[in-house]
PDB file of N, CA and C in Angstrom:
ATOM      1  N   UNK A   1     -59.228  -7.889  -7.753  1.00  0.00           N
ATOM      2  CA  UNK A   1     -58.302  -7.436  -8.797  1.00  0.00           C
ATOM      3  C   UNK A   1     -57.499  -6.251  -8.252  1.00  0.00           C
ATOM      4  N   UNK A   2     -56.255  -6.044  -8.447  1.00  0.00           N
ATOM      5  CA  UNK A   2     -55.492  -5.428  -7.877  1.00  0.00           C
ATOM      6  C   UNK A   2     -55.454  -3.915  -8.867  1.00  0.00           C
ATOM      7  N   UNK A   3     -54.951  -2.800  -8.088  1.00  0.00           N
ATOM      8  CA  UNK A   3     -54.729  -1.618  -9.043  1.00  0.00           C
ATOM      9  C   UNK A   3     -54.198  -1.563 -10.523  1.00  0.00           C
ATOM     10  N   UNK A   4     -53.205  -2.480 -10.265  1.00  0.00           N
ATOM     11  CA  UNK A   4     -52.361  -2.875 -11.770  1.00  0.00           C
ATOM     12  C   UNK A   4     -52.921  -3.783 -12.729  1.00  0.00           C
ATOM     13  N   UNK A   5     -54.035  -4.525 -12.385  1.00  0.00           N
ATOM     14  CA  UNK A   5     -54.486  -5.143 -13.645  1.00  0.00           C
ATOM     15  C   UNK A   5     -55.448  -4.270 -14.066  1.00  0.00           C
ATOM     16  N   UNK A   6     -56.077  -2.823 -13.827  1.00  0.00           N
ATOM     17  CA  UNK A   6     -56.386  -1.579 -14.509  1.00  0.00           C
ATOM     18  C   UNK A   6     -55.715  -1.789 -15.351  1.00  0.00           C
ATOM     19  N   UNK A   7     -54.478  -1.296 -15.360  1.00  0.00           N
ATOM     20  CA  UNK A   7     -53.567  -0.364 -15.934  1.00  0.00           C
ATOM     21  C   UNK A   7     -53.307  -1.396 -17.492  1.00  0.00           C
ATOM     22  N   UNK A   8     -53.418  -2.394 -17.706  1.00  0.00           N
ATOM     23  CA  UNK A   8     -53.320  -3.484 -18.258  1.00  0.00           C
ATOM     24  C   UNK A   8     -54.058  -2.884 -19.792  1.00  0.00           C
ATOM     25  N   UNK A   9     -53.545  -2.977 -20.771  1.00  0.00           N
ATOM     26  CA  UNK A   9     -54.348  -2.266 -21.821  1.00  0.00           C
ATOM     27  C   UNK A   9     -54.503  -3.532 -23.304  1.00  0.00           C
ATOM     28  N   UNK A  10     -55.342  -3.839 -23.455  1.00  0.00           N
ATOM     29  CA  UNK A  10     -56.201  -4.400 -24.068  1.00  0.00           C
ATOM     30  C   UNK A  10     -56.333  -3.715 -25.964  1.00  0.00           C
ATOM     31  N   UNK A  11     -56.579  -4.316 -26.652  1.00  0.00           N
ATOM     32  CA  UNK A  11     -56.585  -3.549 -28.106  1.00  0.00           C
ATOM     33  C   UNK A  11     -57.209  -2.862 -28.072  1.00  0.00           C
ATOM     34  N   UNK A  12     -58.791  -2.641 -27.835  1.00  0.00           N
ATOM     35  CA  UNK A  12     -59.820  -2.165 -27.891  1.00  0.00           C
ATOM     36  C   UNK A  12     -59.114  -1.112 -27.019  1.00  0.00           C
ATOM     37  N   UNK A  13     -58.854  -0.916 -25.605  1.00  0.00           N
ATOM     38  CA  UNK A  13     -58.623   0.061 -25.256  1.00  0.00           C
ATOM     39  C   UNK A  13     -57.435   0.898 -25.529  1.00  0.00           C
ATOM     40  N   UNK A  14     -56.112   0.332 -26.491  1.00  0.00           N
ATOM     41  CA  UNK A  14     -55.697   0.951 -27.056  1.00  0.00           C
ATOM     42  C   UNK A  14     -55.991   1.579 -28.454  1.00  0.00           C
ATOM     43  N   UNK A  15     -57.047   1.041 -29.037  1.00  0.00           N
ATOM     44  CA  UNK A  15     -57.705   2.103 -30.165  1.00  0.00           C
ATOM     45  C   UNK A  15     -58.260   2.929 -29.410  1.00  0.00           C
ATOM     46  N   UNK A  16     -59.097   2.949 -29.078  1.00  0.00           N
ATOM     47  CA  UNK A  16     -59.889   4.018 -28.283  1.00  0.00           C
ATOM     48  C   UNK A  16     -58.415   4.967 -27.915  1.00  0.00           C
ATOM     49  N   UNK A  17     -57.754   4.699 -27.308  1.00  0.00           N
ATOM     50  CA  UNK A  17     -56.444   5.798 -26.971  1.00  0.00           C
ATOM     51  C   UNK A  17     -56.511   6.696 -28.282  1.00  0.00           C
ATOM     52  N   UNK A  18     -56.182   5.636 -29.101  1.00  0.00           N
ATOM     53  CA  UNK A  18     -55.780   6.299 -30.517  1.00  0.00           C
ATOM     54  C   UNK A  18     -56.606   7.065 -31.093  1.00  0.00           C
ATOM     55  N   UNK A  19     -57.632   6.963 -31.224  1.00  0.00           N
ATOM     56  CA  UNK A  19     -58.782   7.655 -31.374  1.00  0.00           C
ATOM     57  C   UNK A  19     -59.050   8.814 -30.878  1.00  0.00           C
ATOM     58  N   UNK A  20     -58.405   8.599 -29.577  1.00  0.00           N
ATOM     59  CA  UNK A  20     -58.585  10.524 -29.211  1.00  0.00           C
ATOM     60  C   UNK A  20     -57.343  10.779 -29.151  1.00  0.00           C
ATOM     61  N   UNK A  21     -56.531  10.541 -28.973  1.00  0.00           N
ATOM     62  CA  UNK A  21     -54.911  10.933 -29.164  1.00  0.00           C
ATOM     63  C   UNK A  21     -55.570  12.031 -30.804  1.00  0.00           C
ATOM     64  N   UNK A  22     -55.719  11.425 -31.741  1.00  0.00           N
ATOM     65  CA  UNK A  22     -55.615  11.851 -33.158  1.00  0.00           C
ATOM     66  C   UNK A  22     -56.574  13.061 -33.074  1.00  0.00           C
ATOM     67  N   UNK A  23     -58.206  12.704 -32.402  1.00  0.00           N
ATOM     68  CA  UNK A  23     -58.798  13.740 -32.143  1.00  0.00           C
ATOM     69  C   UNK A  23     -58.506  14.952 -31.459  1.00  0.00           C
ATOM     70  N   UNK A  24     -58.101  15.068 -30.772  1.00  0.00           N
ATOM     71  CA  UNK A  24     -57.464  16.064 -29.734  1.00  0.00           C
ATOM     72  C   UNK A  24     -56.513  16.738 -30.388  1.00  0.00           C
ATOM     73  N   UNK A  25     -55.377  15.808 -30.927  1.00  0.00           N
ATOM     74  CA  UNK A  25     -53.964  16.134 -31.751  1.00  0.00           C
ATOM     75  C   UNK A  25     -53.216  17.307 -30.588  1.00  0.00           C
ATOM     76  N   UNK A  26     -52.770  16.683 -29.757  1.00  0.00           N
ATOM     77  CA  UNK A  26     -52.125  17.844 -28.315  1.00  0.00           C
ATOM     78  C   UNK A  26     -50.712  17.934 -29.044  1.00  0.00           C
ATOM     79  N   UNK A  27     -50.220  17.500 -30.139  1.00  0.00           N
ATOM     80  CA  UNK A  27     -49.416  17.719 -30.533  1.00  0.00           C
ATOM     81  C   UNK A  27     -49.057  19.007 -31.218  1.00  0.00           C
ATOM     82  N   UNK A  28     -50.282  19.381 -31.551  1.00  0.00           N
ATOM     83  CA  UNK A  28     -50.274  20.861 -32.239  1.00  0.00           C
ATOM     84  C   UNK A  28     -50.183  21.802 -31.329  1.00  0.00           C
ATOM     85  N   UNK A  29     -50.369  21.835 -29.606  1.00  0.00           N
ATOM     86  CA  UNK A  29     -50.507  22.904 -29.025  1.00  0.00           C
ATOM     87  C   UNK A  29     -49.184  22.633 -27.834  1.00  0.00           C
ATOM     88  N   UNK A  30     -48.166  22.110 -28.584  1.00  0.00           N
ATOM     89  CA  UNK A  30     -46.730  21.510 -27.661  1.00  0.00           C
ATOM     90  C   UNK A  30     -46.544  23.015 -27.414  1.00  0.00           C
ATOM     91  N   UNK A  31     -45.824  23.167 -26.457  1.00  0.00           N
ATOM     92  CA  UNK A  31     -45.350  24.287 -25.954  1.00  0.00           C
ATOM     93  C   UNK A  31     -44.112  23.989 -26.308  1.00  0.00           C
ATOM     94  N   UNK A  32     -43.342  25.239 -26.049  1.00  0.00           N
ATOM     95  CA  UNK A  32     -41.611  25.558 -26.280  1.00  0.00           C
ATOM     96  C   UNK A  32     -41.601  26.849 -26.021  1.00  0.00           C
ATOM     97  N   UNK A  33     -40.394  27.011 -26.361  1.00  0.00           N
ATOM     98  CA  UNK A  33     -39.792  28.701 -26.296  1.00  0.00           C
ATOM     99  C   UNK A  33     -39.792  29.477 -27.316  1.00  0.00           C
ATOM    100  N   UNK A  34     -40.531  30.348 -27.454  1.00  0.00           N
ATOM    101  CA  UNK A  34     -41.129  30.593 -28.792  1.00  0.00           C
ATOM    102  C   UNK A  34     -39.900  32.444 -29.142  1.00  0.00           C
ATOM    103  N   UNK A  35     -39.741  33.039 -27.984  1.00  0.00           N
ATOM    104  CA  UNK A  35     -39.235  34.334 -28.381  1.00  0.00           C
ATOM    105  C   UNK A  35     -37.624  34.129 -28.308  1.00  0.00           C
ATOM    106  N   UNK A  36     -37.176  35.111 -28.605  1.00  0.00           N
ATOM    107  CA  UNK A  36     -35.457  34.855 -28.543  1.00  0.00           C
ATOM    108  C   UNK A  36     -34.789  34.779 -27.154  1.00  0.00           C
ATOM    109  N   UNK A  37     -35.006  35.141 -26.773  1.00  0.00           N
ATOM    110  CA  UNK A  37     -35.291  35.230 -25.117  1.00  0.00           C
ATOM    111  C   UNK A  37     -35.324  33.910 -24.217  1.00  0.00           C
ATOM    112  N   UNK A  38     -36.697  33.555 -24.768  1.00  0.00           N
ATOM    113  CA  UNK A  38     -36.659  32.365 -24.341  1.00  0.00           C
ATOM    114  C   UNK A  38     -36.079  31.182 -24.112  1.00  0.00           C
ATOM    115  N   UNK A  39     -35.628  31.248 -26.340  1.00  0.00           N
ATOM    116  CA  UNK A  39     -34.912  30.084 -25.982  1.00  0.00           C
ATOM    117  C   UNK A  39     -33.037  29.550 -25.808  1.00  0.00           C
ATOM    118  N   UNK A  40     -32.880  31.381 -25.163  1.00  0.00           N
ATOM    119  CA  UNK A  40     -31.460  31.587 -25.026  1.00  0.00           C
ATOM    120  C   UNK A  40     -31.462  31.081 -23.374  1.00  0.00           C
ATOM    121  N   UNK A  41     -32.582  31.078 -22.643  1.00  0.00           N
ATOM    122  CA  UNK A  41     -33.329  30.794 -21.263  1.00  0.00           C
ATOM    123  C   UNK A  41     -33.354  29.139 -21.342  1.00  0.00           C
ATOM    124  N   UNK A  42     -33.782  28.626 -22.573  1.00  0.00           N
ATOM    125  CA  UNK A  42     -33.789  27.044 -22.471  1.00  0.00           C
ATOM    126  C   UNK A  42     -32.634  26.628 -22.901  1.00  0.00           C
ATOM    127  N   UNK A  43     -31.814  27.298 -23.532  1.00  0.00           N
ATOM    128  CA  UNK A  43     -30.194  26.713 -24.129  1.00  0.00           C
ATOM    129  C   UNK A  43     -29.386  26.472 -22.779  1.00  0.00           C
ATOM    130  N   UNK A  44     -29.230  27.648 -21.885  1.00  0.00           N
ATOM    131  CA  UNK A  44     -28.880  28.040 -20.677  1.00  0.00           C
ATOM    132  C   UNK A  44     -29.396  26.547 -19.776  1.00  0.00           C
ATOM    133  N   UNK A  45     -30.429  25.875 -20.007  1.00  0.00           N
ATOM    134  CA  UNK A  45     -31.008  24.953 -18.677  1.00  0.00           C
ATOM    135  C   UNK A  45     -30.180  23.868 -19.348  1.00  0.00           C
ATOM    136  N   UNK A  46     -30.389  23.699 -20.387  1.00  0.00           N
ATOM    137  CA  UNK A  46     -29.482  22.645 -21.150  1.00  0.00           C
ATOM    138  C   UNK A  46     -27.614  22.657 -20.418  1.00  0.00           C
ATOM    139  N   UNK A  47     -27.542  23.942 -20.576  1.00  0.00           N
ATOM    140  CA  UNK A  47     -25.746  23.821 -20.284  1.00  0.00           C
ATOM    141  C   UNK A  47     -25.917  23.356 -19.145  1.00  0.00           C
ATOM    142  N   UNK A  48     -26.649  24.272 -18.416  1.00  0.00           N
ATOM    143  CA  UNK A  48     -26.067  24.077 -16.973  1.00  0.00           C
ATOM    144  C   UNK A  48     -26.571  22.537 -16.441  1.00  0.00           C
ATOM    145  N   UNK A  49     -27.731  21.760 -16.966  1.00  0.00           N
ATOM    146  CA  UNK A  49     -28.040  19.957 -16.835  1.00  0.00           C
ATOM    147  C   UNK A  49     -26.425  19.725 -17.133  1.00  0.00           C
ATOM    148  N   UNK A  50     -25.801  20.238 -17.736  1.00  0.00           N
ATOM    149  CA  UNK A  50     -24.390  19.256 -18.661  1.00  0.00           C
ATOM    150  C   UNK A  50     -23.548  19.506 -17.679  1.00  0.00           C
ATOM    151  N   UNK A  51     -23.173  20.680 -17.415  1.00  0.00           N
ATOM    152  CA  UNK A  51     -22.170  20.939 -16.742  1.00  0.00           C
ATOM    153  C   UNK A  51     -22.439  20.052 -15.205  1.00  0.00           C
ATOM    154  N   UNK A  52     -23.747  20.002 -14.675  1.00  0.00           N
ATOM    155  CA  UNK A  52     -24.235  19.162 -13.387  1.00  0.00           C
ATOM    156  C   UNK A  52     -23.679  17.409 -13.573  1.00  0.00           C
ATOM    157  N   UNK A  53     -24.268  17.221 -15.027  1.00  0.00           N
ATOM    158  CA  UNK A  53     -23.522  15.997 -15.563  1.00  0.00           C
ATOM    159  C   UNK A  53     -21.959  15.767 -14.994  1.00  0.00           C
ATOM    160  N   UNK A  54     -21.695  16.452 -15.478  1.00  0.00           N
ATOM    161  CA  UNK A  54     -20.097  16.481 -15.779  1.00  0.00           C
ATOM    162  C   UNK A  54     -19.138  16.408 -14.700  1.00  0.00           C
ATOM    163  N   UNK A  55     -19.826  17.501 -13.601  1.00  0.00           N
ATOM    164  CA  UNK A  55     -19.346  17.495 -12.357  1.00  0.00           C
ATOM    165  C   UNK A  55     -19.472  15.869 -11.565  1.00  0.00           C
ATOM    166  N   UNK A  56     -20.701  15.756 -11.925  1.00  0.00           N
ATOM    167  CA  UNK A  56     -20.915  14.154 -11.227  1.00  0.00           C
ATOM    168  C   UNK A  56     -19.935  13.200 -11.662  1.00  0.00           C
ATOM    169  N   UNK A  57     -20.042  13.104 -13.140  1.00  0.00           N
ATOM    170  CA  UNK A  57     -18.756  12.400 -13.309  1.00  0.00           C
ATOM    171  C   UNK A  57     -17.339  12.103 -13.200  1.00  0.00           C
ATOM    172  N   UNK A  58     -16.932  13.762 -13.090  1.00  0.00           N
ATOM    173  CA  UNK A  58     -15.959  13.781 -12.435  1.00  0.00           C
ATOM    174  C   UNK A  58     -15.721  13.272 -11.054  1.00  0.00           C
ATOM    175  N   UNK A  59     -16.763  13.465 -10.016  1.00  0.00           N
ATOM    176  CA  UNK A  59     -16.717  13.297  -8.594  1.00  0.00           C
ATOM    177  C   UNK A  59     -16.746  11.550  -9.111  1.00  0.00           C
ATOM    178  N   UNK A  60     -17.549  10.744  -9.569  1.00  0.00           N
ATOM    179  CA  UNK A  60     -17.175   9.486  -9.871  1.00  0.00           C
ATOM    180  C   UNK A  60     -16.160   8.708 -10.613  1.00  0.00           C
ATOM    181  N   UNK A  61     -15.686   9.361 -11.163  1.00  0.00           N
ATOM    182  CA  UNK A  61     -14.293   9.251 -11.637  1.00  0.00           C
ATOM    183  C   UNK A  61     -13.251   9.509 -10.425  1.00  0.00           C
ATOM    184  N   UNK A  62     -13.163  10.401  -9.939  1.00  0.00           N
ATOM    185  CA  UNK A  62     -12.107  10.216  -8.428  1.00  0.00           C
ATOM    186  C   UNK A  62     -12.168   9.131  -7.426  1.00  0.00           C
ATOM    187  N   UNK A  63     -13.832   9.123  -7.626  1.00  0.00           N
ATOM    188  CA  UNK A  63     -14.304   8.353  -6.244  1.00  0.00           C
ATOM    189  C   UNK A  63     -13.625   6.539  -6.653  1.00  0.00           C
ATOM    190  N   UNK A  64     -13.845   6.259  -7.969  1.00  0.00           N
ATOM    191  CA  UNK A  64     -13.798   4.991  -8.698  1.00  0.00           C
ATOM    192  C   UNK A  64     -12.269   4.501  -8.665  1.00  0.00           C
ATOM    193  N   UNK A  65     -11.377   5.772  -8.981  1.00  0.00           N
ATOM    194  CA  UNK A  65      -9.773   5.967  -8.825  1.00  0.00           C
ATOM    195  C   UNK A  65      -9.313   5.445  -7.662  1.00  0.00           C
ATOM    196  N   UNK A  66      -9.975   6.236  -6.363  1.00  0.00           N
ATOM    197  CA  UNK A  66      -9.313   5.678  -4.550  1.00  0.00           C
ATOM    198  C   UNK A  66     -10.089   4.545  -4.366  1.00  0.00           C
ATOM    199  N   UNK A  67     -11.311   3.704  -4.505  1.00  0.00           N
ATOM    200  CA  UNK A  67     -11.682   2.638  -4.656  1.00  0.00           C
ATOM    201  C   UNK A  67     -10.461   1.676  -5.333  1.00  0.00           C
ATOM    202  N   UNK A  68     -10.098   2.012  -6.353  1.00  0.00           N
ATOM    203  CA  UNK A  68      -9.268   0.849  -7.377  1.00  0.00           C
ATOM    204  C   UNK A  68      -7.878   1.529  -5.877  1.00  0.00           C
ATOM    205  N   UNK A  69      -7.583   2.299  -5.358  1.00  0.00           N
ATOM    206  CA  UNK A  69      -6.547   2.615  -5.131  1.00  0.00           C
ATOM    207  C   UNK A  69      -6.223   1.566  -3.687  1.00  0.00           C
ATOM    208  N   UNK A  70      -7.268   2.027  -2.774  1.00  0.00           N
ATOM    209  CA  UNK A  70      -7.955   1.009  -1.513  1.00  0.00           C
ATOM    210  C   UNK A  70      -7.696  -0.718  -2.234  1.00  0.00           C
ATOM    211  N   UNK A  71      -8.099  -0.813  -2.954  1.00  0.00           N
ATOM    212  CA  UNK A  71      -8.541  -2.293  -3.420  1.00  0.00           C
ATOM    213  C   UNK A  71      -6.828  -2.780  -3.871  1.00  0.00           C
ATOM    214  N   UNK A  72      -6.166  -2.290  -4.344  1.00  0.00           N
ATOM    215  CA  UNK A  72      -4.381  -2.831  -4.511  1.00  0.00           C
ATOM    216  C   UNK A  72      -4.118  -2.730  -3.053  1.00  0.00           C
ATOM    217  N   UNK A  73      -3.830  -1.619  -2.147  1.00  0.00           N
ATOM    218  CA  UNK A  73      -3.220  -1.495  -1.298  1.00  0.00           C
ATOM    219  C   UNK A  73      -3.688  -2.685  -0.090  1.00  0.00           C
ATOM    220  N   UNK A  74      -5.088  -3.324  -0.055  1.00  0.00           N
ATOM    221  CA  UNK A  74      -5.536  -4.473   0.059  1.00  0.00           C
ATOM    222  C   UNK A  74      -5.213  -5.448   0.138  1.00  0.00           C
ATOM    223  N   UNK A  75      -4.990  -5.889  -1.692  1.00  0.00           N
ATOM    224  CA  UNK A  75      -4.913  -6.798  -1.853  1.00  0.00           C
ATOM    225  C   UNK A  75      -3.712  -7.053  -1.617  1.00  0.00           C
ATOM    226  N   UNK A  76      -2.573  -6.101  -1.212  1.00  0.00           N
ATOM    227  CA  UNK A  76      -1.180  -6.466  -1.312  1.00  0.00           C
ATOM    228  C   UNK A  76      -0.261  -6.413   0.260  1.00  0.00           C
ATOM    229  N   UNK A  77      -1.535  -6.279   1.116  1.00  0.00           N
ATOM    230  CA  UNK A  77      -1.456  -6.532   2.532  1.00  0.00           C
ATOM    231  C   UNK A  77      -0.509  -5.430   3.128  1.00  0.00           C
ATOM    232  N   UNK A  78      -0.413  -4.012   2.506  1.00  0.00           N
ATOM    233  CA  UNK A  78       0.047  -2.913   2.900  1.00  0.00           C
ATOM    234  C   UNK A  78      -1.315  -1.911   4.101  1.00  0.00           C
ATOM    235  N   UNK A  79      -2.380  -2.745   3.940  1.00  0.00           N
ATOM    236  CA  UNK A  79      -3.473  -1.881   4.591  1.00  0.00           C
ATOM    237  C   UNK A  79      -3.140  -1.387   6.214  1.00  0.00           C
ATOM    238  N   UNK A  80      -2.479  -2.256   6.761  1.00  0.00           N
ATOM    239  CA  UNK A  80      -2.095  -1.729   8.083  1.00  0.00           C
ATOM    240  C   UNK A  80      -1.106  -0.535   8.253  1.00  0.00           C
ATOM    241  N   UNK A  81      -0.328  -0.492   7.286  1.00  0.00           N
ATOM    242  CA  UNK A  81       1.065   0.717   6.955  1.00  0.00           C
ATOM    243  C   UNK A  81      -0.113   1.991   7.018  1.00  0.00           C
ATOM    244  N   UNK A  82      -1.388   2.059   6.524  1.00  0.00           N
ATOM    245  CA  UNK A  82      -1.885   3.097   6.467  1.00  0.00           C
ATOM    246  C   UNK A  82      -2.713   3.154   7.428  1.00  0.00           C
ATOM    247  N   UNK A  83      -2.818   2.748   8.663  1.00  0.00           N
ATOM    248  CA  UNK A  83      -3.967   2.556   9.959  1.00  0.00           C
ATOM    249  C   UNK A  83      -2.941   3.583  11.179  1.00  0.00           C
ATOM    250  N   UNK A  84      -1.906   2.875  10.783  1.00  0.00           N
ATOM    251  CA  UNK A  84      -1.052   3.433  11.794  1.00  0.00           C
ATOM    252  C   UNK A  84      -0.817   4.997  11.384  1.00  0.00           C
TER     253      UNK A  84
END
């Protein structure tokens, strides 16, 4: 039996999950940013993920532009005008 038919979960062993999932309840001891401080520190990780976003997209948005740009000049048998 291979590693992955472990992993394979069965009813029984998903009650049992459930069962201590509820017992435990790790939901009550979630962490976050609890002082003001903090979560001006987690707002901040947020922008700057977006702004990382954003940049990427932009760089794929140009990149997608000279692709479509390459791909006419191609198809319209001007590609050698630009070798030379």
């Amino acid at each position: 039996m291979s590693k992955y038919h472990k992993l394979a979960w069965n009813d029984e062993a998903k009650q049992k999950a459930r069962e201590e999932i509820h017992k435990h309840k790790p939901w009550l001891k979630s962490t976050g940013a609890k002082t003001k401080e903090g979560k001006e520190k987690s707002k901040m990780n947020a922008l700057k993920n977006d702004l990382v976003l954003h940049g990427l997209m932009k760089e794929l948005d140009i990149l997608l532009r000279k692709q479509k740009e390459l791909n006419s000049i191609i198809k319209n048998n001007n590609f050698y005008k630009y070798i030379n």
